[in-house]
N, C-alpha and C. Protein backbone atom coordinates (compact mmCIF):
# COMPACT_ATOMS: atom_id res chain seq x y z
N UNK A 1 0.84 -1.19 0.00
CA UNK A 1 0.00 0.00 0.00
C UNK A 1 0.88 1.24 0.00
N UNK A 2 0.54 2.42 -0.40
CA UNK A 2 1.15 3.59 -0.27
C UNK A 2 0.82 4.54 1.18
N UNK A 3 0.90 5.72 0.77
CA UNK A 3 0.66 6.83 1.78
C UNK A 3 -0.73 6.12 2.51
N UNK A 4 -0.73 6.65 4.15
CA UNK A 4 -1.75 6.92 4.49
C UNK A 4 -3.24 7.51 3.58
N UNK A 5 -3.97 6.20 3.58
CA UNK A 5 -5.31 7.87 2.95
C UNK A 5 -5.40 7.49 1.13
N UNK A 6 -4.45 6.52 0.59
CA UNK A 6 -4.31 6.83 -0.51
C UNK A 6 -3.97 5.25 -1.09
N UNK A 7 -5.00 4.26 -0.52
CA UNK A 7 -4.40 2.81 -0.48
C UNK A 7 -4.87 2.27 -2.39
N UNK A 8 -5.25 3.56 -3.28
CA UNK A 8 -5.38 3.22 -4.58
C UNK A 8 -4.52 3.63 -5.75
N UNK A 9 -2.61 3.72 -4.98
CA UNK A 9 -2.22 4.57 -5.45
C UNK A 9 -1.33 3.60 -6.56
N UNK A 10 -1.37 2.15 -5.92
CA UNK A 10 -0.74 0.95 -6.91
C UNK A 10 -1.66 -0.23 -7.41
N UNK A 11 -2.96 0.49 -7.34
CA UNK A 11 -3.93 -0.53 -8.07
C UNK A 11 -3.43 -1.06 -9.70
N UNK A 12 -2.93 0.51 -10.56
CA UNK A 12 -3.26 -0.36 -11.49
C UNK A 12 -1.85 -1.39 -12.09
N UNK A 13 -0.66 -0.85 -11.26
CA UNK A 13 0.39 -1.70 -11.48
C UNK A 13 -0.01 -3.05 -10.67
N UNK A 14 -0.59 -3.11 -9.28
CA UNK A 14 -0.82 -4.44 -8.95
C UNK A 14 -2.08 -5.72 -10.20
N UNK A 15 -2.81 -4.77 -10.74
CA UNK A 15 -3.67 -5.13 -11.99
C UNK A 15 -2.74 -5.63 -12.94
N UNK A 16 -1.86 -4.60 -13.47
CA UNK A 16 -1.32 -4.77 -14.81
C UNK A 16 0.13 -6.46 -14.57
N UNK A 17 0.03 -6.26 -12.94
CA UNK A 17 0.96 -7.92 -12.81
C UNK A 17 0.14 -8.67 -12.59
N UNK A 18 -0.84 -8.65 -12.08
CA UNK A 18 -2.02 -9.72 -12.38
C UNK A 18 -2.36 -10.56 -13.51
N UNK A 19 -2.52 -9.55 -14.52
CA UNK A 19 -2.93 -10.03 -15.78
C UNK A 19 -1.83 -10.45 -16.25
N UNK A 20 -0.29 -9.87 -16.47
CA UNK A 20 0.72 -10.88 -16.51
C UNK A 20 0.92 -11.76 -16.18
N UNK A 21 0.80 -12.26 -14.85
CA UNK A 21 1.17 -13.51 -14.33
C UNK A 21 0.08 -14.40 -15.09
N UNK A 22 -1.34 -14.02 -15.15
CA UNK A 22 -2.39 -15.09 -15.28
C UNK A 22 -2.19 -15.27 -16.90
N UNK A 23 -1.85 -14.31 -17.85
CA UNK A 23 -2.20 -14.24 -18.98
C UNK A 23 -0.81 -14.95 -19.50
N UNK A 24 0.27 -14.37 -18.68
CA UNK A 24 1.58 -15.43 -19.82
C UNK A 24 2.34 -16.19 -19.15
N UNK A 25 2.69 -15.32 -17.64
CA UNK A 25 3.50 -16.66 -17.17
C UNK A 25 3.13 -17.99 -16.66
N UNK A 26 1.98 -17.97 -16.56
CA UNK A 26 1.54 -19.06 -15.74
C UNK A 26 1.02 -19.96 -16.88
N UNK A 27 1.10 -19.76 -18.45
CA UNK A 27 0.85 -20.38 -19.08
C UNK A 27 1.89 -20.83 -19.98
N UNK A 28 3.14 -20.90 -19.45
CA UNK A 28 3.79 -21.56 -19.56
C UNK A 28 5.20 -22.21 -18.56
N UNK A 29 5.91 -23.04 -18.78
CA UNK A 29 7.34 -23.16 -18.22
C UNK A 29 8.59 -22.71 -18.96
N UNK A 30 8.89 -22.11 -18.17
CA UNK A 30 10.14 -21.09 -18.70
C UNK A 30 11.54 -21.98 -17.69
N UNK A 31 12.56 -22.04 -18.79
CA UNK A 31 13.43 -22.86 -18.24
C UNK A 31 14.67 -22.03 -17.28
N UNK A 32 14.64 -20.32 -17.80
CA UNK A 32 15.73 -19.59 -16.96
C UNK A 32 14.98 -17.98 -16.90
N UNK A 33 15.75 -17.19 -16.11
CA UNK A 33 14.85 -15.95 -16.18
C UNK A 33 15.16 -15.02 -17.04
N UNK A 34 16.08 -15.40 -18.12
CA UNK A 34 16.37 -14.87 -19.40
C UNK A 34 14.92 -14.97 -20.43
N UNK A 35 14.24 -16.34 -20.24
CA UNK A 35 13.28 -17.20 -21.03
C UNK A 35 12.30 -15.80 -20.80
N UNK A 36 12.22 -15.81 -19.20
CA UNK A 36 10.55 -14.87 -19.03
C UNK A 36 10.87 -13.51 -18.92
N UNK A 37 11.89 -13.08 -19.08
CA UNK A 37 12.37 -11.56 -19.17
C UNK A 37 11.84 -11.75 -20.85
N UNK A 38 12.41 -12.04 -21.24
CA UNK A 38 11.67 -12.31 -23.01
C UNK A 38 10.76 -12.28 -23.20
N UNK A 39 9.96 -13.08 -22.64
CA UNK A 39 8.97 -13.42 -23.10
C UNK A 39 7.83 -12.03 -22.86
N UNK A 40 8.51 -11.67 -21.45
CA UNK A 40 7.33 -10.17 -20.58
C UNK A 40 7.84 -8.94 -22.36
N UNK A 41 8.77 -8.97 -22.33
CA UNK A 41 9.58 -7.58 -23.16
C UNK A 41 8.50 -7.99 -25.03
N UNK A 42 8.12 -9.12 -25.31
CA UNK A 42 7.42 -9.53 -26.09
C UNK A 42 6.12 -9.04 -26.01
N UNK A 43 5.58 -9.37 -24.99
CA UNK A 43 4.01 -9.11 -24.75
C UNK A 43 3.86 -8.00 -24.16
N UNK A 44 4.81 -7.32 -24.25
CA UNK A 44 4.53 -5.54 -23.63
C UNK A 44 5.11 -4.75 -24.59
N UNK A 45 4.23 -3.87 -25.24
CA UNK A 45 3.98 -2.95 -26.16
C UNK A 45 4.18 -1.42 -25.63
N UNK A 46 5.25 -1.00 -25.63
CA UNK A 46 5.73 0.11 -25.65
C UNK A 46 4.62 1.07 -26.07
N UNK A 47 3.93 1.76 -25.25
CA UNK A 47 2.88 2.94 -25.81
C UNK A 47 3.27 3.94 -26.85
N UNK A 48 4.66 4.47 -26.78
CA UNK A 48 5.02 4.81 -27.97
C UNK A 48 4.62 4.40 -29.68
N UNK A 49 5.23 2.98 -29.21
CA UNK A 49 4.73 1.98 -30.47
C UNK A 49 3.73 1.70 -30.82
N UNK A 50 2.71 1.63 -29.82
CA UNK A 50 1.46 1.36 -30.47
C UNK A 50 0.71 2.78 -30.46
N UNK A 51 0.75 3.90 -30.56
CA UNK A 51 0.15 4.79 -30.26
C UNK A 51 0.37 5.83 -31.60
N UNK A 52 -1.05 5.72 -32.25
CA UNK A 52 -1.17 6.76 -33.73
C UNK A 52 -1.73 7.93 -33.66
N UNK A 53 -0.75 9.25 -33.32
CA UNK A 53 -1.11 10.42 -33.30
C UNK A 53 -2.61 10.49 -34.46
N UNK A 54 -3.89 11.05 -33.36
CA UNK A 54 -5.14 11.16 -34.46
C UNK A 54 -5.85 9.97 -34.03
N UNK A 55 -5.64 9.13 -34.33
CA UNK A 55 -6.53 7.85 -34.41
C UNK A 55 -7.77 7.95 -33.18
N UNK A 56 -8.43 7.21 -34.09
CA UNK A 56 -10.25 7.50 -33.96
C UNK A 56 -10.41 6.64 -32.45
N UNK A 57 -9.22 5.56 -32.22
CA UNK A 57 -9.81 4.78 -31.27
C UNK A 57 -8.22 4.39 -30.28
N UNK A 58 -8.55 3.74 -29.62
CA UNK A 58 -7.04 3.46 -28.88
C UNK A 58 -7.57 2.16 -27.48
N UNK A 59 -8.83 1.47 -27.80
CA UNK A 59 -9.05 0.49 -27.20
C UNK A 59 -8.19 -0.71 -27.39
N UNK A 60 -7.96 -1.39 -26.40
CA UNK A 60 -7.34 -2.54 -26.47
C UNK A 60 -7.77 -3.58 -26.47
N UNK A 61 -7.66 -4.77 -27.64
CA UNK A 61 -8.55 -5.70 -27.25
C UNK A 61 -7.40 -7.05 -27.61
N UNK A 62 -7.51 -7.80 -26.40
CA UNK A 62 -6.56 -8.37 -25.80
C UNK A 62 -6.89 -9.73 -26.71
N UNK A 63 -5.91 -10.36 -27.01
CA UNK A 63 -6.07 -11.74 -28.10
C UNK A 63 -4.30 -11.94 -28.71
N UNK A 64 -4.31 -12.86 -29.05
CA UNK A 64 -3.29 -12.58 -29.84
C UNK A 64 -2.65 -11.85 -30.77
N UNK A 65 -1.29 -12.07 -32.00
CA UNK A 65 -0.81 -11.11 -32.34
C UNK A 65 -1.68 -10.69 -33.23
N UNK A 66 -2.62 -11.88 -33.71
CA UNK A 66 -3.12 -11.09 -35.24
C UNK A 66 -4.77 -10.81 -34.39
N UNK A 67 -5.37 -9.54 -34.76
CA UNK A 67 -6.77 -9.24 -33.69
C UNK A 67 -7.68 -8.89 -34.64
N UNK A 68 -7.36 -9.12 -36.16
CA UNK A 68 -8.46 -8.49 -37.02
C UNK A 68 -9.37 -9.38 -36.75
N UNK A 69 -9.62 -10.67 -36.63
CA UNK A 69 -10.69 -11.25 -36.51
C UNK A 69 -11.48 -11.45 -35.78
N UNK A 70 -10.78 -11.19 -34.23
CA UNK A 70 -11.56 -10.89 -33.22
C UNK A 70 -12.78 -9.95 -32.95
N UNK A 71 -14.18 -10.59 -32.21
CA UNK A 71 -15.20 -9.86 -32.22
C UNK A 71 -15.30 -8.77 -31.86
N UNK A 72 -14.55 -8.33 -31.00
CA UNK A 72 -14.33 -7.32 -30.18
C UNK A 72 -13.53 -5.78 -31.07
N UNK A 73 -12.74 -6.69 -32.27
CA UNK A 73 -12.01 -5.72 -32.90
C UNK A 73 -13.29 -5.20 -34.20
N UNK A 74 -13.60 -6.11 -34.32
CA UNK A 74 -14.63 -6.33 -35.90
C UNK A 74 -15.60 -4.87 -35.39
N UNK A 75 -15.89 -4.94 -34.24
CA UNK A 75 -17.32 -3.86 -33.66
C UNK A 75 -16.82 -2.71 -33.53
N UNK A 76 -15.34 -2.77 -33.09
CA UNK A 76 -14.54 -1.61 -32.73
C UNK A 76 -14.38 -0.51 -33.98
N UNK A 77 -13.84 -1.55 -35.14
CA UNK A 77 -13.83 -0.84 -36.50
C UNK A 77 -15.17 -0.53 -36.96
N UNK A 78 -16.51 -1.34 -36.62
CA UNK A 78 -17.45 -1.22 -37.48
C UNK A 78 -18.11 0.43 -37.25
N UNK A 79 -17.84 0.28 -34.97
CA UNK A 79 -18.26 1.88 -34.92
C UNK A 79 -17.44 3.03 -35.28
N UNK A 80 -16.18 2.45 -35.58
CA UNK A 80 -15.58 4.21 -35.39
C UNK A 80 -15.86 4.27 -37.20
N UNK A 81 -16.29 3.22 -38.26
CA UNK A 81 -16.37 3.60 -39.65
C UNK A 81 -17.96 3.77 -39.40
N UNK A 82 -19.14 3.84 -38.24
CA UNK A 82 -20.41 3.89 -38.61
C UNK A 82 -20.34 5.62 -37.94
N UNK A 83 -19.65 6.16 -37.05
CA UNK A 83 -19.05 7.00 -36.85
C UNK A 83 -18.43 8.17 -37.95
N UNK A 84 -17.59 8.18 -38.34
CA UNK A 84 -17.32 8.16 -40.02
C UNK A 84 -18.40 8.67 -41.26
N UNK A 85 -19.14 7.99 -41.15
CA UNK A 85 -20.02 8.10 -42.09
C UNK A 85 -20.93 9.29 -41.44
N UNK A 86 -21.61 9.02 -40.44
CA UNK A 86 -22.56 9.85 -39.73
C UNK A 86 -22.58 11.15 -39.97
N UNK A 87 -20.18 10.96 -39.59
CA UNK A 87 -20.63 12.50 -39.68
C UNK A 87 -19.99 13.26 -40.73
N UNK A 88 -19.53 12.68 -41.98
CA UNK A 88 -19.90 13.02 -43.37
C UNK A 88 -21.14 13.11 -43.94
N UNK A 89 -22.38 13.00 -43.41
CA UNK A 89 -23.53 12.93 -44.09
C UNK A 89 -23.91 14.58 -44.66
N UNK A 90 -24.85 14.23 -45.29
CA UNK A 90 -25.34 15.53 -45.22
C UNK A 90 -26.21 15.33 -44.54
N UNK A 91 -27.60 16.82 -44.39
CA UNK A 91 -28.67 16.56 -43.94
C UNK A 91 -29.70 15.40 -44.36
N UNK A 92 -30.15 14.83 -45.58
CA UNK A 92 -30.71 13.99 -45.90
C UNK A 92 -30.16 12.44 -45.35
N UNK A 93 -29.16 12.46 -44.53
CA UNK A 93 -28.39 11.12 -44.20
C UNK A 93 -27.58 10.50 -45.44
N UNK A 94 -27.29 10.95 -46.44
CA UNK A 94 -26.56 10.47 -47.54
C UNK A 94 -25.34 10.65 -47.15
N UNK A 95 -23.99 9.38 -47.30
CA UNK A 95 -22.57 9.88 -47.60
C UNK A 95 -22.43 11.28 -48.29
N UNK A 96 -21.46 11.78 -47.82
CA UNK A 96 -20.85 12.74 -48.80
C UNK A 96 -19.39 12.22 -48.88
N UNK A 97 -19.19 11.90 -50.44
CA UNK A 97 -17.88 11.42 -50.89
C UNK A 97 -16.84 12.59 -50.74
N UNK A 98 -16.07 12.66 -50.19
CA UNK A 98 -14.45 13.24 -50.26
C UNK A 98 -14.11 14.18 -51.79
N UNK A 99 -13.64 14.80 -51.38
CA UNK A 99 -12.94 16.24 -52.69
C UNK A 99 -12.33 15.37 -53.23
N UNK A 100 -11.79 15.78 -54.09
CA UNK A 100 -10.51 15.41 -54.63
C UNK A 100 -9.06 15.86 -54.24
């Protein structure tokens, strides 16, 4: 715990080793601590790196490396492109296609 008064001050690092331990180490055996230093530096994504100045969305949806197929991603794209559209419309609700 931290300061007096302030026992929510390492929630989300005690969270974010939670979900590590449950999500990678414990799902596998690692033979030295070279193996799971690797393996953590793998499955942790530098915010830098994943982070696109602009972008419409910045949810995370947890799955493996490839996530296009995931349901969670499919809805993610479907709102921020139903989003998109909305608010290109004109008044009549029609797309309005892009200038040239």
């Amino acid at each position: 715990m931290g300061r007096k008064g302030n026992c929510g001050d390492k929630a989300v690092a005690e969270s974010f080793c939670h979900t590590l331990q449950t999500v990678l180490i414990s799902l596998e055996d690692y033979d030295t601590h070279e193996a799971v230093q690797t393996a953590v530096f793998e499955y942790v994504v530098a915010y830098k790196s994943a982070h696109l100045d602009g972008a419409a969305s910045e949810k995370v949806v947890h799955s493996s490396h490839s996530t296009q197929s995931e349901p969670e991603t499919i809805h993610e794209v479907w709102r921020i492109l139903h989003e998109h559209v909305a608010g290109t419309a004109d008044k009549s609700g029609t797309p309005v296609a892009p200038g040239p």
